[in-house]
Protein backbone atom coordinates (compact mmCIF):
# COMPACT_ATOMS: atom_id res chain seq x y z
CA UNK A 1 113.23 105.14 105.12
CA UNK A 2 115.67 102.55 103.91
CA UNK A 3 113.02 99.75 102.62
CA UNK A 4 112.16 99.02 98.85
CA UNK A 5 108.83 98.90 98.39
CA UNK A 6 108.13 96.49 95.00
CA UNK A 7 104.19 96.60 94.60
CA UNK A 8 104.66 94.70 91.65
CA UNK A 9 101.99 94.87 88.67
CA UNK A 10 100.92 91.47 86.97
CA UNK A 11 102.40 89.81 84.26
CA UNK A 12 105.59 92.44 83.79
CA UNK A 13 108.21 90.05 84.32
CA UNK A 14 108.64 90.87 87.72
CA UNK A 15 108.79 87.22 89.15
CA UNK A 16 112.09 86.99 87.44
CA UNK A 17 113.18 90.64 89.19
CA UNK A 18 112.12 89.23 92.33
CA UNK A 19 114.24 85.95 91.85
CA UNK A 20 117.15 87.83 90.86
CA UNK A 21 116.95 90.00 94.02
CA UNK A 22 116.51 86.96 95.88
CA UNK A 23 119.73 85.52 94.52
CA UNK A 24 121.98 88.72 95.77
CA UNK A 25 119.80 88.93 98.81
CA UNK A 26 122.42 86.58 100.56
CA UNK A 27 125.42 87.95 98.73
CA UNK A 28 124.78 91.79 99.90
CA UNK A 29 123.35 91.60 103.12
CA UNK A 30 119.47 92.68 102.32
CA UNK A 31 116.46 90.90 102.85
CA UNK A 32 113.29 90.08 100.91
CA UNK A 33 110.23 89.86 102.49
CA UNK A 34 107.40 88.35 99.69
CA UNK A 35 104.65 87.25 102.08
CA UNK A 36 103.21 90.02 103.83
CA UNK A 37 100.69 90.22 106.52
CA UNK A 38 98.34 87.75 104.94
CA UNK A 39 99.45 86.70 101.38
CA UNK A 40 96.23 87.12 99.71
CA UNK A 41 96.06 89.65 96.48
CA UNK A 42 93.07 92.51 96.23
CA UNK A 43 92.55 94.62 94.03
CA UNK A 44 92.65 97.83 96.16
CA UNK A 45 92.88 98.25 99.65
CA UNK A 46 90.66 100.10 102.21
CA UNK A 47 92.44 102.59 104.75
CA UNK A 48 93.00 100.12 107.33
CA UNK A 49 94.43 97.24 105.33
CA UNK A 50 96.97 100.18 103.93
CA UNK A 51 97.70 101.39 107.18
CA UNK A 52 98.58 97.84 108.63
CA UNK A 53 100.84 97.16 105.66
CA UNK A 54 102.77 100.85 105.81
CA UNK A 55 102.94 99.89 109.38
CA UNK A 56 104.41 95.97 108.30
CA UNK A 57 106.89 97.89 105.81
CA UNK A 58 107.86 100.32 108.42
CA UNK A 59 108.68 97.70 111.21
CA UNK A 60 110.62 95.68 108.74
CA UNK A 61 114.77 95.81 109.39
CA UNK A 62 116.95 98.34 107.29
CA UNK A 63 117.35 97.47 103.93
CA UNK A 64 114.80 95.09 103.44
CA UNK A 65 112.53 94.51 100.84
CA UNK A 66 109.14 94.26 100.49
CA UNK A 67 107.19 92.44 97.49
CA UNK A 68 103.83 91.77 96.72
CA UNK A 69 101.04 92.37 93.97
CA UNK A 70 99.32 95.43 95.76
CA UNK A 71 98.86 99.18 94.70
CA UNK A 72 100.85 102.46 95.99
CA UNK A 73 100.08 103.50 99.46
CA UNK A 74 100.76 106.86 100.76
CA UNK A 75 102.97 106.23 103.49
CA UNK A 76 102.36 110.24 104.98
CA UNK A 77 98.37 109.47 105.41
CA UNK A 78 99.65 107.26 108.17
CA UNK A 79 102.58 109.86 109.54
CA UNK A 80 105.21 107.26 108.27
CA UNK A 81 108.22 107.65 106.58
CA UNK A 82 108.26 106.80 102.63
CA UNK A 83 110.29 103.93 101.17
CA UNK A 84 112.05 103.84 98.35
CA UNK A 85 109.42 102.71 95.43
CA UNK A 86 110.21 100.33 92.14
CA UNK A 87 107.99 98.95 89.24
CA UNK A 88 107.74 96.97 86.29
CA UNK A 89 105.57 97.86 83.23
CA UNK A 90 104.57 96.02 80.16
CA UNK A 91 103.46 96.96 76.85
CA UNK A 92 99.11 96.68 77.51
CA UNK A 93 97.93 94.18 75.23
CA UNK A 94 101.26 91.60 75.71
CA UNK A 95 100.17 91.54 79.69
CA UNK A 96 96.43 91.07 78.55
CA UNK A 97 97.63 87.92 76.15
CA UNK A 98 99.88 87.02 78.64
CA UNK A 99 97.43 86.94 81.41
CA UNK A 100 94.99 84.93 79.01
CA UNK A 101 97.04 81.97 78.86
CA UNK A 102 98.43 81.78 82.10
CA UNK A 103 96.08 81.43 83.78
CA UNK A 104 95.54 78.36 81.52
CA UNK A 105 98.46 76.95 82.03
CA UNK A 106 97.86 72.78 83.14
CA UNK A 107 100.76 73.55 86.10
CA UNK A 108 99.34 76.57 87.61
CA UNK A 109 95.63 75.07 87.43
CA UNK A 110 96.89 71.74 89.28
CA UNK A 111 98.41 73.58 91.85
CA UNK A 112 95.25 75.34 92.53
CA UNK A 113 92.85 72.35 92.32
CA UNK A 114 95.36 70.61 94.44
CA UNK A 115 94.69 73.39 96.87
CA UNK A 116 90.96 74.11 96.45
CA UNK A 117 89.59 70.28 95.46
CA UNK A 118 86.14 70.96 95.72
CA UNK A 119 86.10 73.88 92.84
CA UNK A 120 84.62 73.63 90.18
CA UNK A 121 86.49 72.24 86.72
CA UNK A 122 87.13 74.55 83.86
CA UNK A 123 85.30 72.82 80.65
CA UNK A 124 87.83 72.02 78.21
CA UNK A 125 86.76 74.04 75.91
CA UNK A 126 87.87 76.93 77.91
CA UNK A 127 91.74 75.64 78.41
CA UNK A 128 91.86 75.27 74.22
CA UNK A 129 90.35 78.56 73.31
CA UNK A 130 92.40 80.87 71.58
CA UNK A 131 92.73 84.19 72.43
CA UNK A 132 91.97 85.21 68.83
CA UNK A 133 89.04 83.37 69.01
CA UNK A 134 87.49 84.96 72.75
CA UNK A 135 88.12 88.58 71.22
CA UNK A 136 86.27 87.72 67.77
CA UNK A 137 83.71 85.78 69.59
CA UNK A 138 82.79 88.86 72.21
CA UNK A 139 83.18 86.54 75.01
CA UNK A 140 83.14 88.56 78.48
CA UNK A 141 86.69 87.18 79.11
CA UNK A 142 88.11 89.22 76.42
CA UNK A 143 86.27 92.53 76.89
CA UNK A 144 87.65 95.19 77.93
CA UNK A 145 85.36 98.54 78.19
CA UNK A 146 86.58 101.50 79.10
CA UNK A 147 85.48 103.34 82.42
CA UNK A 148 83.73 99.40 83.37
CA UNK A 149 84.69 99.57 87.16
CA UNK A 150 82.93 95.51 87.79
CA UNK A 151 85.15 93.19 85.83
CA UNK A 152 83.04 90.32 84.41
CA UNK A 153 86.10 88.38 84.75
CA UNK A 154 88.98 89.33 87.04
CA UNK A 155 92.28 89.99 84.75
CA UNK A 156 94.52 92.62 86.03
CA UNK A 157 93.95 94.81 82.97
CA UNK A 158 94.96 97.96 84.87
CA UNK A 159 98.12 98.41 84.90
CA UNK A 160 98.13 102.03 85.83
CA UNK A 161 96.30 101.65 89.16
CA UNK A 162 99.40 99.64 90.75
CA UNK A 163 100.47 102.95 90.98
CA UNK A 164 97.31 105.08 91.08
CA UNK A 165 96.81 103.84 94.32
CA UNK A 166 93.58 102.65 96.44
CA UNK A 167 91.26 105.85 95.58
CA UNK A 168 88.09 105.19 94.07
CA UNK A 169 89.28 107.34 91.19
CA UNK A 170 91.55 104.52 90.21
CA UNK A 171 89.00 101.80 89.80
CA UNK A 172 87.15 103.08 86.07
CA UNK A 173 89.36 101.17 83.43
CA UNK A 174 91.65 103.52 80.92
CA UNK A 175 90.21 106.48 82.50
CA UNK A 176 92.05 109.17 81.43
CA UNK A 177 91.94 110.48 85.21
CA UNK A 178 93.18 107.47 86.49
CA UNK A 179 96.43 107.67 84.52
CA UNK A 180 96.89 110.94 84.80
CA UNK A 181 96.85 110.27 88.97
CA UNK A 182 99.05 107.33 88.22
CA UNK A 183 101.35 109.42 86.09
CA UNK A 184 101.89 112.04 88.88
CA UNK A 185 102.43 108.97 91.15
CA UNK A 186 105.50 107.51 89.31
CA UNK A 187 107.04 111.49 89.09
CA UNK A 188 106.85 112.09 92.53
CA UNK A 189 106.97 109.16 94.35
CA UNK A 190 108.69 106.26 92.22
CA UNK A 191 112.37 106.07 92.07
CA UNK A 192 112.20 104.19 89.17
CA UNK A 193 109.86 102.14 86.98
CA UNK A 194 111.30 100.09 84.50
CA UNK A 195 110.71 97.49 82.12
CA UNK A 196 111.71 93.82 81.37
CA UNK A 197 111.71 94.48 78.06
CA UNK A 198 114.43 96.55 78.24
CA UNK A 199 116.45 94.67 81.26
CA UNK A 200 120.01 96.10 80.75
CA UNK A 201 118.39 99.55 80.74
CA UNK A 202 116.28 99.01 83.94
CA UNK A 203 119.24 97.19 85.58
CA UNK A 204 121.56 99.85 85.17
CA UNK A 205 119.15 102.88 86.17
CA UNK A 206 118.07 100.82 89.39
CA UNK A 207 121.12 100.21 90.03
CA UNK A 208 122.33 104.06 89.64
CA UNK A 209 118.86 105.73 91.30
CA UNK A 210 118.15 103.10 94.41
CA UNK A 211 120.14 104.78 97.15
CA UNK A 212 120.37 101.67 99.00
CA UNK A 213 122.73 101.34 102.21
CA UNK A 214 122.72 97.47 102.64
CA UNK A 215 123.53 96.21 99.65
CA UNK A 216 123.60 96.35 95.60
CA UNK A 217 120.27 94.65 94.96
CA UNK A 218 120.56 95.48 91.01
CA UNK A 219 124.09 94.29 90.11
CA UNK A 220 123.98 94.01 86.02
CA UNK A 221 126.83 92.05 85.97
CA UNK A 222 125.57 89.53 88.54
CA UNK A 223 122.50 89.24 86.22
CA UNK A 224 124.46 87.72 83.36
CA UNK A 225 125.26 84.53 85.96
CA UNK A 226 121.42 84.18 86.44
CA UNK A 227 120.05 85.15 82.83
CA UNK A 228 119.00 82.36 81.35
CA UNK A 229 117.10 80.65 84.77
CA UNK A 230 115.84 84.32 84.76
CA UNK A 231 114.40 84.84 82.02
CA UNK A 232 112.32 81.60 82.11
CA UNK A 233 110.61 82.50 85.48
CA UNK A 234 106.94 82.08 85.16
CA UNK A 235 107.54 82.24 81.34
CA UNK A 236 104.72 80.19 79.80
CA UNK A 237 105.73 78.41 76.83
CA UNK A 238 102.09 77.92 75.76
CA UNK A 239 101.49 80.94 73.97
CA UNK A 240 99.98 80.72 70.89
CA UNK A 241 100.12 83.66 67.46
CA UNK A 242 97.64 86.36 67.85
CA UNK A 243 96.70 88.11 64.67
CA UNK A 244 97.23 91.45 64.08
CA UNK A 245 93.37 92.59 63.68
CA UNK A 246 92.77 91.04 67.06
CA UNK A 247 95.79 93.14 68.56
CA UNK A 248 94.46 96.01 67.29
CA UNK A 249 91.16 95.22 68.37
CA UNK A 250 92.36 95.43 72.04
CA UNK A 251 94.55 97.63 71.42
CA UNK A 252 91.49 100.34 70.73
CA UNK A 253 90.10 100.11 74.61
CA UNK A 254 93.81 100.51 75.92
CA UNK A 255 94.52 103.95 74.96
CA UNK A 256 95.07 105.63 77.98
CA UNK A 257 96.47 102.76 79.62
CA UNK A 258 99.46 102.74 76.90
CA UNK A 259 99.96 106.81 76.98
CA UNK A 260 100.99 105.99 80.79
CA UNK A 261 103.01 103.00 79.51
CA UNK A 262 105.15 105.45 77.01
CA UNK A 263 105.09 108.23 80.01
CA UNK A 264 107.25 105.54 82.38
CA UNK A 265 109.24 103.80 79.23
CA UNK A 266 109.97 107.66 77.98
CA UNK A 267 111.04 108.69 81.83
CA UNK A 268 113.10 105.50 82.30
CA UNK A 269 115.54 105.98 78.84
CA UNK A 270 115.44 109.73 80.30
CA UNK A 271 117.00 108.36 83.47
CA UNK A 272 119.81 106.24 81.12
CA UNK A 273 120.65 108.91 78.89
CA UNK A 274 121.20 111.02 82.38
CA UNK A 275 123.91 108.30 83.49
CA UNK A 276 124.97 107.72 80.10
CA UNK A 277 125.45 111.81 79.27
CA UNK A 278 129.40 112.02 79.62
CA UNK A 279 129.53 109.02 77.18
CA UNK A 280 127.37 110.42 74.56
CA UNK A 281 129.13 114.43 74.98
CA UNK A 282 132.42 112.27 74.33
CA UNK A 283 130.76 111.04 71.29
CA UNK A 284 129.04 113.81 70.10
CA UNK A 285 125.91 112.04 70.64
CA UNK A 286 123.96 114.40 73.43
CA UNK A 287 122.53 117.98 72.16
């Protein structure tokens, strides 16, 4: 069916995706739609919250688009039409990192004590802790065991189930079955995944692959008008050197987790070259 379904991982950049759709939204005719039937974020949903948001997605006009932190749903389970899938991924240990100071961040924590005024403070100690210093220190914020399926600490460190799905099977953390499901999910069912740290790249493939009727969400060369608010959306300046032992550290329980990271950045540049072949036979560049 003609809707864009954007169940958007964590920390991938995709708040400034979603900002520059919502720029062109106006421009060529399409509409966003970033609230949903309740606005809240799980981590997985159970058959009837999937079938009540397949059936949200499917009631929405032609050539809208849908946006919200939530995993891949089968659309067929609930006889519906697909829609056209997108995603964002990020290099593992960055979104950890990133995660780890966001959610420190003094604007983000007043906004949420101004909402919730009776919860409980954060010590400061917590809001000045380094990142090098939770991983050295074995503090349950910065663990991150493989196959764990309870997180001591909620922290979105599983990037492949946004597209794994809701299956039990996608809960154990780098489980080697989990990304293998989440692999066959992004083949078969994802138009595109991309990645913000390659924008021009996933700009110009979404732009090329979406077969969208109501508009050009993706224009590249609208992007260059909107870069530089772009590319500060969400950003958090606060963000301070992590050494390379404690990368690596982390890097050690996220093995899995980056061999489906390389699958979708490996499957996206195969998707440029593709639009880029008659350019590179001209050159002498393609085999």
């Amino acid at each position: 069916m003609d809707r864009l379904f954007f169940p958007r991982c964590a920390k991938v950049g995709s708040e400034s995706l979603m900002e520059f759709m919502e720029h062109l939204q106006d421009i060529n005719n399409f509409k966003i739609d970033v609230n949903g039937v309740d606005g809240q974020t799980r981590r997985t949903l159970n058959a009837s919250g999937q079938e009540e948001l397949a059936a949200y997605i499917y009631n929405m006009d032609e050539g809208s688009v849908y946006i919200q932190h939530t995993n891949w749903i089968d659309f067929n389970e609930f006889n519906l039409p697909k829609p056209i899938f997108i995603n964002l991924v990020r290099d593992p240990v960055e979104r950890m990192i990133s995660w780890y100071y966001y959610i420190r961040n003094s604007y983000r924590n007043a906004l949420f004590y101004r909402k919730n005024p009776l919860a409980p403070i954060k010590p400061t100690a917590w809001f000045k802790k380094s990142f090098n210093d939770c991983v050295r220190s074995g503090d349950k914020e910065c663990q991150y065991i493989p196959l764990t399926v309870t997180d001591a600490v909620p922290n979105f460190k599983r990037q492949s189930i946004f597209f794994c799905g809701n299956e039990q099977d996608c809960l154990p953390f780098n489980s080697p079955l989990a990304v293998q499901m989440a692999k066959r999910r992004v083949e078969t069912e994802f138009a595109v995944v991309g990645t913000w740290e390659e924008t021009n790249i996933t700009l110009a493939v979404l732009e090329h692959y979406i077969p969208h009727k109501a508009g050009d969400p993706f224009d590249p060369f609208s992007f260059a008008v909107y870069q530089e608010s772009l590319m500060n959306r969400n950003r958090n300046n606060r963000k301070p050197h992590v050494d390379a032992d404690v990368r690596a550290m982390v890097r050690r329980n996220f093995t899995h987790e980056y061999d489906f990271y390389y699958f979708c950045k490996q499957r996206l540049y195969m998707q440029y070259i593709a639009l880029k072949r008659t350019e590179l036979e001209r050159l002498n560049l393609y085999p």
